[in-house]
C-alpha atoms as a PDB file:
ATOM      1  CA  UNK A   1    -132.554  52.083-167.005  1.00  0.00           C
ATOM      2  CA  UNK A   2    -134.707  52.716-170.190  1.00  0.00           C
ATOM      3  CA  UNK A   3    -137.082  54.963-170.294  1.00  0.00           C
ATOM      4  CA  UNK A   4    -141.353  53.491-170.564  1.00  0.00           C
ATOM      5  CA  UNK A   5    -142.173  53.206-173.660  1.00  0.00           C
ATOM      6  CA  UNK A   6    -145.340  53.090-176.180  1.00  0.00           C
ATOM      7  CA  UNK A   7    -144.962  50.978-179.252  1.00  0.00           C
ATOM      8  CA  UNK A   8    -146.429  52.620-182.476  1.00  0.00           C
ATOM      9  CA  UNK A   9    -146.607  50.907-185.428  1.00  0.00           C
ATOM     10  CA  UNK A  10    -147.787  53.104-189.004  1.00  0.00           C
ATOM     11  CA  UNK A  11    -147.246  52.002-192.702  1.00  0.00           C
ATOM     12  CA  UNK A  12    -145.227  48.951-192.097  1.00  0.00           C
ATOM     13  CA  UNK A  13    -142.784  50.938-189.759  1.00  0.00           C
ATOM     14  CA  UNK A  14    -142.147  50.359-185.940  1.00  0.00           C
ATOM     15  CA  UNK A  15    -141.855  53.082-183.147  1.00  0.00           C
ATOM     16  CA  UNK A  16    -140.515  53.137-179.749  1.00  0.00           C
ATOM     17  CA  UNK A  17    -141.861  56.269-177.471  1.00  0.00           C
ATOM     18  CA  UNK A  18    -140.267  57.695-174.305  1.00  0.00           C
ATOM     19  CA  UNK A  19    -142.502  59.203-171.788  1.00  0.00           C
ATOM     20  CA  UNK A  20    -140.648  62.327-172.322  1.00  0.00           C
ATOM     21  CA  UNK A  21    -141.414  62.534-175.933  1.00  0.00           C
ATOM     22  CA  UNK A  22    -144.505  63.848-178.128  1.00  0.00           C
ATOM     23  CA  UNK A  23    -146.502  61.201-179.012  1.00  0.00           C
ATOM     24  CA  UNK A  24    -147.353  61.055-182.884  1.00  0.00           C
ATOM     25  CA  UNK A  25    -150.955  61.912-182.823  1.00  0.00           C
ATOM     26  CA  UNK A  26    -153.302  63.329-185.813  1.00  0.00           C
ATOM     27  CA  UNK A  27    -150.974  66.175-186.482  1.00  0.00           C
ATOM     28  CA  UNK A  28    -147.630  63.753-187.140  1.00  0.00           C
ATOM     29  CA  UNK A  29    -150.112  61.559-189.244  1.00  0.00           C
ATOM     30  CA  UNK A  30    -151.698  64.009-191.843  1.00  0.00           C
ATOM     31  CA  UNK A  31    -147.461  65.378-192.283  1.00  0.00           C
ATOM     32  CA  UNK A  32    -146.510  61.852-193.346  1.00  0.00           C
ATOM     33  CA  UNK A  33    -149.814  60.822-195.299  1.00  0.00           C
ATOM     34  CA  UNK A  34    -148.274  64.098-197.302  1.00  0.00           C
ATOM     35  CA  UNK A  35    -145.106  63.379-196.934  1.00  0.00           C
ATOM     36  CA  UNK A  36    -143.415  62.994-201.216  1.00  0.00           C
ATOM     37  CA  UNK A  37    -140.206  62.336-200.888  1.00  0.00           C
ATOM     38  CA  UNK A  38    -137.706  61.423-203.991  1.00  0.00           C
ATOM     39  CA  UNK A  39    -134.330  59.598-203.939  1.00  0.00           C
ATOM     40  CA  UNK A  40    -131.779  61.752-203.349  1.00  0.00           C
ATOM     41  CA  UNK A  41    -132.894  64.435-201.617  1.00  0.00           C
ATOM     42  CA  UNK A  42    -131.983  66.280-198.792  1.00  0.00           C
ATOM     43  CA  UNK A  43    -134.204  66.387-196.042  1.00  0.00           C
ATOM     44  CA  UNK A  44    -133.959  68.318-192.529  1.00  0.00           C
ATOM     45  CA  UNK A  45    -136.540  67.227-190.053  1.00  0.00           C
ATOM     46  CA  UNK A  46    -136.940  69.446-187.151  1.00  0.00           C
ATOM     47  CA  UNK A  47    -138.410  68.907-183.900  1.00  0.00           C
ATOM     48  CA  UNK A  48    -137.807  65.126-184.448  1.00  0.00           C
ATOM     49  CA  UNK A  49    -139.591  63.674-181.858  1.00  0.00           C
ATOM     50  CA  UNK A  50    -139.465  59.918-182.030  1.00  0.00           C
ATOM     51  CA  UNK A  51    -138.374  60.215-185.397  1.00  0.00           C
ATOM     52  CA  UNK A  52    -141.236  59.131-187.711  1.00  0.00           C
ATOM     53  CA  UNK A  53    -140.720  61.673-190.006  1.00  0.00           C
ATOM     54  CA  UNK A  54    -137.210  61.268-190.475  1.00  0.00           C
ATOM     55  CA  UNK A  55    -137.433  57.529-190.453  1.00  0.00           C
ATOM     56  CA  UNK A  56    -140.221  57.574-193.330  1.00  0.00           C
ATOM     57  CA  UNK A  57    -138.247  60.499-195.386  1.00  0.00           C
ATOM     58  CA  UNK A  58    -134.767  58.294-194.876  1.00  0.00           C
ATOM     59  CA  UNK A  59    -136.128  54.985-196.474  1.00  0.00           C
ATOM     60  CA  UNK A  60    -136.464  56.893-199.789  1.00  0.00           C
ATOM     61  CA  UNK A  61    -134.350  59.522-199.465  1.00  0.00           C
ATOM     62  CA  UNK A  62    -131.215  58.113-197.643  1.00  0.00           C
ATOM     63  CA  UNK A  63    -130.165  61.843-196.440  1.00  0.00           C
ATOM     64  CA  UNK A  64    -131.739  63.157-193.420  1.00  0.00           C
ATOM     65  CA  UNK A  65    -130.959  65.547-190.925  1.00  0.00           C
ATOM     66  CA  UNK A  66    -132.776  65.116-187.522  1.00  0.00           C
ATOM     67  CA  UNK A  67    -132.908  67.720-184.875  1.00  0.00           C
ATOM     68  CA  UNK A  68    -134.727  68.062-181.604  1.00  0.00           C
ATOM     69  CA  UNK A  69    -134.460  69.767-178.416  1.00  0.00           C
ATOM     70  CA  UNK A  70    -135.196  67.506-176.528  1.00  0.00           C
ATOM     71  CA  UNK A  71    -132.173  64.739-175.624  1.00  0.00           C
ATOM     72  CA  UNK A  72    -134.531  62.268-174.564  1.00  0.00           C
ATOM     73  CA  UNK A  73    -136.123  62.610-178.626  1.00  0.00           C
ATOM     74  CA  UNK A  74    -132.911  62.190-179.979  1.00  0.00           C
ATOM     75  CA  UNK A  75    -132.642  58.657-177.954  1.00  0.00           C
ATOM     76  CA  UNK A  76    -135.675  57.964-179.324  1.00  0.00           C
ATOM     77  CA  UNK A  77    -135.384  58.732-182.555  1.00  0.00           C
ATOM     78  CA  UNK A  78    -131.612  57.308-182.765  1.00  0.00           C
ATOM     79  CA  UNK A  79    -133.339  53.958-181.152  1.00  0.00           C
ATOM     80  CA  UNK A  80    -136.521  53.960-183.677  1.00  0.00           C
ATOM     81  CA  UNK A  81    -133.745  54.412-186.832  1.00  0.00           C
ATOM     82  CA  UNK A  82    -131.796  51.260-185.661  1.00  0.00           C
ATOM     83  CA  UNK A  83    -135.195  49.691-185.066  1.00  0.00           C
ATOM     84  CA  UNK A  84    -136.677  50.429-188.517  1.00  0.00           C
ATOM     85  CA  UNK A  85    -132.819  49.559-190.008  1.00  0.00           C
ATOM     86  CA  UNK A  86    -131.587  52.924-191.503  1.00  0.00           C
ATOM     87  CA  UNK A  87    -129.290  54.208-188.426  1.00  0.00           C
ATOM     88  CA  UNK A  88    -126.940  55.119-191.439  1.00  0.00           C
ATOM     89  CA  UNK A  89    -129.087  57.518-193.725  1.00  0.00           C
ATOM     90  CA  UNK A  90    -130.137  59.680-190.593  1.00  0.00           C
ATOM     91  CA  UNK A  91    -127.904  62.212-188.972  1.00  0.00           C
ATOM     92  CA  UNK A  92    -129.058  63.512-185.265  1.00  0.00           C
ATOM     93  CA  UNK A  93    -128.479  66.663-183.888  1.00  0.00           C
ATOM     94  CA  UNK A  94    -129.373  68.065-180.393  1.00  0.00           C
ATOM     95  CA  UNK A  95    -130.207  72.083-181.031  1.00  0.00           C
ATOM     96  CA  UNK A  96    -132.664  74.691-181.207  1.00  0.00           C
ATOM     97  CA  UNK A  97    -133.800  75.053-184.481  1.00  0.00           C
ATOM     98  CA  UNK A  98    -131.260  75.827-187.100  1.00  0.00           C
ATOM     99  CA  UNK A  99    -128.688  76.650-184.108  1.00  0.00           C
ATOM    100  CA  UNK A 100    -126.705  73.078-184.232  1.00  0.00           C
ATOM    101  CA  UNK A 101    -126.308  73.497-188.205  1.00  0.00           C
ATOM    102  CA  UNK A 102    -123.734  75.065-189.858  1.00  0.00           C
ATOM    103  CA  UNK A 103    -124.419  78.111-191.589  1.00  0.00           C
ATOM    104  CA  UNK A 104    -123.323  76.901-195.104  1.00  0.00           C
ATOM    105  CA  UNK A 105    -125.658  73.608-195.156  1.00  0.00           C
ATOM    106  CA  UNK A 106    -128.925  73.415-197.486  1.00  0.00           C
ATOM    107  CA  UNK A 107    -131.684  71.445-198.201  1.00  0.00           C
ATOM    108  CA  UNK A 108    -134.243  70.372-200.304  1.00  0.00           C
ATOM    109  CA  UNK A 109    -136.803  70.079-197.775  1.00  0.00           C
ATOM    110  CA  UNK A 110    -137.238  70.856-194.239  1.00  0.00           C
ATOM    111  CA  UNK A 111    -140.083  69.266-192.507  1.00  0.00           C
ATOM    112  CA  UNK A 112    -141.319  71.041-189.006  1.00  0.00           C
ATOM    113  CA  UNK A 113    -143.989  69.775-186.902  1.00  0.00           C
ATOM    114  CA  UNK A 114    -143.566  72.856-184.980  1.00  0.00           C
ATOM    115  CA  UNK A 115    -145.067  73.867-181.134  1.00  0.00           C
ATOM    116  CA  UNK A 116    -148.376  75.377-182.630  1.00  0.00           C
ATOM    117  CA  UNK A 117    -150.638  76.079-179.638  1.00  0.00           C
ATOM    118  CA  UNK A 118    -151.759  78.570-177.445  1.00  0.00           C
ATOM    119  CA  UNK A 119    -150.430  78.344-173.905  1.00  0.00           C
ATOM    120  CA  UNK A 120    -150.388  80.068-170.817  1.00  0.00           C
ATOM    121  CA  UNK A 121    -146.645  80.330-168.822  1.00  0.00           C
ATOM    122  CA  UNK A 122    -145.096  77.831-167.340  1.00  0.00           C
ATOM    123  CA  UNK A 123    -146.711  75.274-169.816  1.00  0.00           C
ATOM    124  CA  UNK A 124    -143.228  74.637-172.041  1.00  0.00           C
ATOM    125  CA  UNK A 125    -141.054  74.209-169.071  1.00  0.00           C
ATOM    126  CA  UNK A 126    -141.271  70.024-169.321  1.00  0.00           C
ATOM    127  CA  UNK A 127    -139.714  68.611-172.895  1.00  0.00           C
ATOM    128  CA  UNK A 128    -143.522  67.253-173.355  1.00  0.00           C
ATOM    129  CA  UNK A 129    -144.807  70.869-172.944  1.00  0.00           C
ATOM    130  CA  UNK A 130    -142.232  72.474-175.550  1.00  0.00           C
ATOM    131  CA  UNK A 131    -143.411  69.953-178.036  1.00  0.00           C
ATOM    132  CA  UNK A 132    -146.724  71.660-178.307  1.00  0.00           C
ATOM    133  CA  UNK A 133    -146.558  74.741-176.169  1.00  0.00           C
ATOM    134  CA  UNK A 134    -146.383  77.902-178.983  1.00  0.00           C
ATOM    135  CA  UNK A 135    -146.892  80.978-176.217  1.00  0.00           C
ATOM    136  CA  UNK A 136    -149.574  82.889-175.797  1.00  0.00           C
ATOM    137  CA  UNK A 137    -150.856  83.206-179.384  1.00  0.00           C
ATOM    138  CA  UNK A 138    -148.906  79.881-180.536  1.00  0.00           C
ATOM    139  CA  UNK A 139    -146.999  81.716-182.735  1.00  0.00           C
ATOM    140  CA  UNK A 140    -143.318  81.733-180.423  1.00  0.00           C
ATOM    141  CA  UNK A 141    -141.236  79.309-182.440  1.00  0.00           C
ATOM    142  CA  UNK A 142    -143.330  79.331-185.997  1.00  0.00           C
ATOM    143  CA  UNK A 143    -142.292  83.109-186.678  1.00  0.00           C
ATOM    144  CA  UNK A 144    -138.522  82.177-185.222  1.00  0.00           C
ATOM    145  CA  UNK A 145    -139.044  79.310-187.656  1.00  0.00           C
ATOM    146  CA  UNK A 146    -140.186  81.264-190.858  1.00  0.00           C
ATOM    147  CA  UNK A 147    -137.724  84.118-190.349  1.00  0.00           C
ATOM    148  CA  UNK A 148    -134.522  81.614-190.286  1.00  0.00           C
ATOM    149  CA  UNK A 149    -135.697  78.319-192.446  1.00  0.00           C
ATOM    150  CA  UNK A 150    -134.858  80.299-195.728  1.00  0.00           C
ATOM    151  CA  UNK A 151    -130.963  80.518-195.079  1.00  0.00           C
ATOM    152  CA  UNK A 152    -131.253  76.790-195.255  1.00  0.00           C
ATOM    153  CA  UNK A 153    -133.176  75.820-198.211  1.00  0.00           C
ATOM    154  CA  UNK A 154    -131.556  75.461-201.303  1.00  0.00           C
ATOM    155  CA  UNK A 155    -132.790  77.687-204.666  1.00  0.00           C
ATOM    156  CA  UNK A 156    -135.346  74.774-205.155  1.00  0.00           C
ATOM    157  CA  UNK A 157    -136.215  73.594-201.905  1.00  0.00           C
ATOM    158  CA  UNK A 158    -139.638  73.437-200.127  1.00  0.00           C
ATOM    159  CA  UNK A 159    -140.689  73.403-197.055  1.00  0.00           C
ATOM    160  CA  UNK A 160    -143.779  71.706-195.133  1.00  0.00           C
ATOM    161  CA  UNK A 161    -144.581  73.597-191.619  1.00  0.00           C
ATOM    162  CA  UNK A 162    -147.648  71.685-189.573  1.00  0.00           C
ATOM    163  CA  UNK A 163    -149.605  74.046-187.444  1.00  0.00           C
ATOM    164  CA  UNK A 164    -153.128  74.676-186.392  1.00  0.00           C
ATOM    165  CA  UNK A 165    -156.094  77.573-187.318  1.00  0.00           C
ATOM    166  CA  UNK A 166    -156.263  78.225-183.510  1.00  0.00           C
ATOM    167  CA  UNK A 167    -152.578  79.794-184.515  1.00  0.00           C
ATOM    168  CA  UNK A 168    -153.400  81.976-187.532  1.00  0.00           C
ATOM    169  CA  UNK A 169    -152.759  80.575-190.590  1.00  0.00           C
ATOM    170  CA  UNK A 170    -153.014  83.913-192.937  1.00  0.00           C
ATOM    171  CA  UNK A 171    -150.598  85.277-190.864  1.00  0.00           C
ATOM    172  CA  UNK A 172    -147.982  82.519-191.554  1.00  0.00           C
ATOM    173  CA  UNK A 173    -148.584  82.859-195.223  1.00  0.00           C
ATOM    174  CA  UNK A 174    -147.740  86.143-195.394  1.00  0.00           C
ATOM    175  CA  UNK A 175    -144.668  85.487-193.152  1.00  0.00           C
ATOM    176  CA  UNK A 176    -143.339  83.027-195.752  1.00  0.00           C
ATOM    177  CA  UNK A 177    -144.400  86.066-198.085  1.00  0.00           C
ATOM    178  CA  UNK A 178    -142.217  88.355-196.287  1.00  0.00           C
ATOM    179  CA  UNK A 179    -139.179  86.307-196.414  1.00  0.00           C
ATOM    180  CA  UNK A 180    -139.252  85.309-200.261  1.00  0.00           C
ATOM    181  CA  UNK A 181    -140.625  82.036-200.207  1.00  0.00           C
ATOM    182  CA  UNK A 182    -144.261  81.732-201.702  1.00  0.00           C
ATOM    183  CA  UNK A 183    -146.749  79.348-199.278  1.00  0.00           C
ATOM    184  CA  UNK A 184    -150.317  77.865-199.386  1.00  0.00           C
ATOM    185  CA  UNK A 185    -152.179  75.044-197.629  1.00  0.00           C
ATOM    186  CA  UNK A 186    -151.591  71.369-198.786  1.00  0.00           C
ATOM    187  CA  UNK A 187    -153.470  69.525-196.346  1.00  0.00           C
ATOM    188  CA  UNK A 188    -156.105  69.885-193.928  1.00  0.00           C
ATOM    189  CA  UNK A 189    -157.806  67.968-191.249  1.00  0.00           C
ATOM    190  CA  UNK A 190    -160.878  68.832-188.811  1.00  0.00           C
ATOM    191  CA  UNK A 191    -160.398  68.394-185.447  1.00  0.00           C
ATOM    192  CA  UNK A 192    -163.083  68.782-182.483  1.00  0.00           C
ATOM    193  CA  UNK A 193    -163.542  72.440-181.190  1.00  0.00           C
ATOM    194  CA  UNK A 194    -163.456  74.407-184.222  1.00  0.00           C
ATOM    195  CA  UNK A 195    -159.567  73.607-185.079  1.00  0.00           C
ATOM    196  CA  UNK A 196    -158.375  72.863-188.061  1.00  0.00           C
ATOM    197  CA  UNK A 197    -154.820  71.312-188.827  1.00  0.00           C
ATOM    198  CA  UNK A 198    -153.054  72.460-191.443  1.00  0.00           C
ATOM    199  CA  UNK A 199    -150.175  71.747-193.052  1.00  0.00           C
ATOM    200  CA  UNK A 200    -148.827  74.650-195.189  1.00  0.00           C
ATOM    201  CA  UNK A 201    -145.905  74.338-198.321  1.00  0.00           C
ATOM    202  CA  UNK A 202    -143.486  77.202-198.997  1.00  0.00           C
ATOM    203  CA  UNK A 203    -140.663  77.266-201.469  1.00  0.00           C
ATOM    204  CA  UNK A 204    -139.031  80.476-203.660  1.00  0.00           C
ATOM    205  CA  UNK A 205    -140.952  82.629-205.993  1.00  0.00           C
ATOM    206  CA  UNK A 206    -138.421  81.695-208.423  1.00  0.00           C
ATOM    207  CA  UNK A 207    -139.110  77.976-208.213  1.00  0.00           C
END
C-alpha cells in the first residue's frame, strides 16, 4: 500500500512526500536557490530526503550520489527521480553518512542538509525526528559530518553544509578549519525566534 503523500512542486520540478519523510521547508529551499551546479560534475547528496536536491543537481549534472537513512527517503526519492525523468543520472544508497560508500570514491561536491537542531532524548528515535534532531547542542551528526566529508572530496571539491545559528556556526567554521578545508557563509535566511539559517561552503586551502 503506498505510503500518504504531499505533492510539492518548485522550479518546474514535481515532488512526491511520504509521511515518513522531511518535508522540504525554508531550509531545503535557500540550499537549492544556491545550489550552482556544472555539467559533469560529481555530486553526493546526503540525507536525501525526497530527493530535491539530488533531482535538481542530476538535471545538470547527470552524476549524483543519493544517500539517506531513512528507507522510506530512498522510496521517495527513487519515486520523485522517475517522476521528474532522470532515474538514470541518480544513484541511491541506504547508509549513515559516508558508511555505504566505498572508501576510494570522490566528489566534486557534497551537499548535506544535515540534522541541525537542538533536541532533548528520545526526539530522533522516529525517521521524521532524525531528519532534524542534532542532540543536545545540534551539533551530533554536523561534527561526525565535518570530521569524515574530507576523505571524500576530491583536491577541488566543495562542499555546502545547511545548518542553523541556534547550532553554532563559528564553531563549524573552525571545524572545517581543523580538517583542511577553508569555510565561510554563502547564504543566509531569518527565521522567527532569533534563528538564522545558514548555509556554509568549504573546500581545500589549496583550491
Amino acid at each position: 500500500m503506498p505510503y500518504p503523500t504531499k505533492r510539492l512542486a518548485f522550479n518546474g520540478f514535481s515532488f512526491n512526500v511520504y509521511e515518513d519523510v522531511y518535508e522540504p521547508a525554508e531550509d531545503s529551499f535557500l540550499f537549492a536557490e544556491n545550489l550552482h551546479i556544472t555539467p559533469g560534475m560529481r555530486v553526493l547528496d546526503l540525507g536525501t530526503g525526497c530527493g530535491i536536491l539530488a533531482v535538481l543537481a542530476a538535471k545538470k549534472s547527470g552524476d549524483v550520489t543519493a544517500i539517506d537513512l531513512n528507507p522510506y527517503a530512498i522510496r521517495c526519492a527513487k519515486e520523485n527521480a522517475h517522476i521528474n525523468h532522470i532515474t538514470d543520472k541518480i544513484a541511491f544508497l541506504q547508509g549513515d553518512l559516508f558508511c555505504a560508500l566505498q572508501n576510494n570514491v570522490r566528489f566534486d561536491l557534497v551537499l548535506f542538509n544535515a540534522p541541525y537542531l537542538p533536541s532533548e532524548q528520545g526526539e530522533e528515535t522516529t525517521w521524521i525526528g532524525r531528519s532534524w534532531a542534532g542532540g543536545a547542542d545540534g551539533r551530533g551528526v554536523v561534527d561526525r559530518f565535518i570530521t569524515e566529508v574530507s576523505e571524500y572530496l576530491t583536491s577541488s571539491g566543495k562542499v555546502l553544509l545547511m545548518q542553523s545559528t541556534l547550532t553554532g556556526v563559528e564553531k563549524t567554521l573552525s571545524g572545517f578549519n581543523q580538517q583542511g578545508l577553508s569555510a565561510c557563509v554563502t547564504a543566509e535566511r531569518s527565521l522567527p525566534f532569533f534563528e538564522t539559517l545558514t548555509l556554509i561552503e568549504a573546500k581545500p586551502f589549496s583550491v
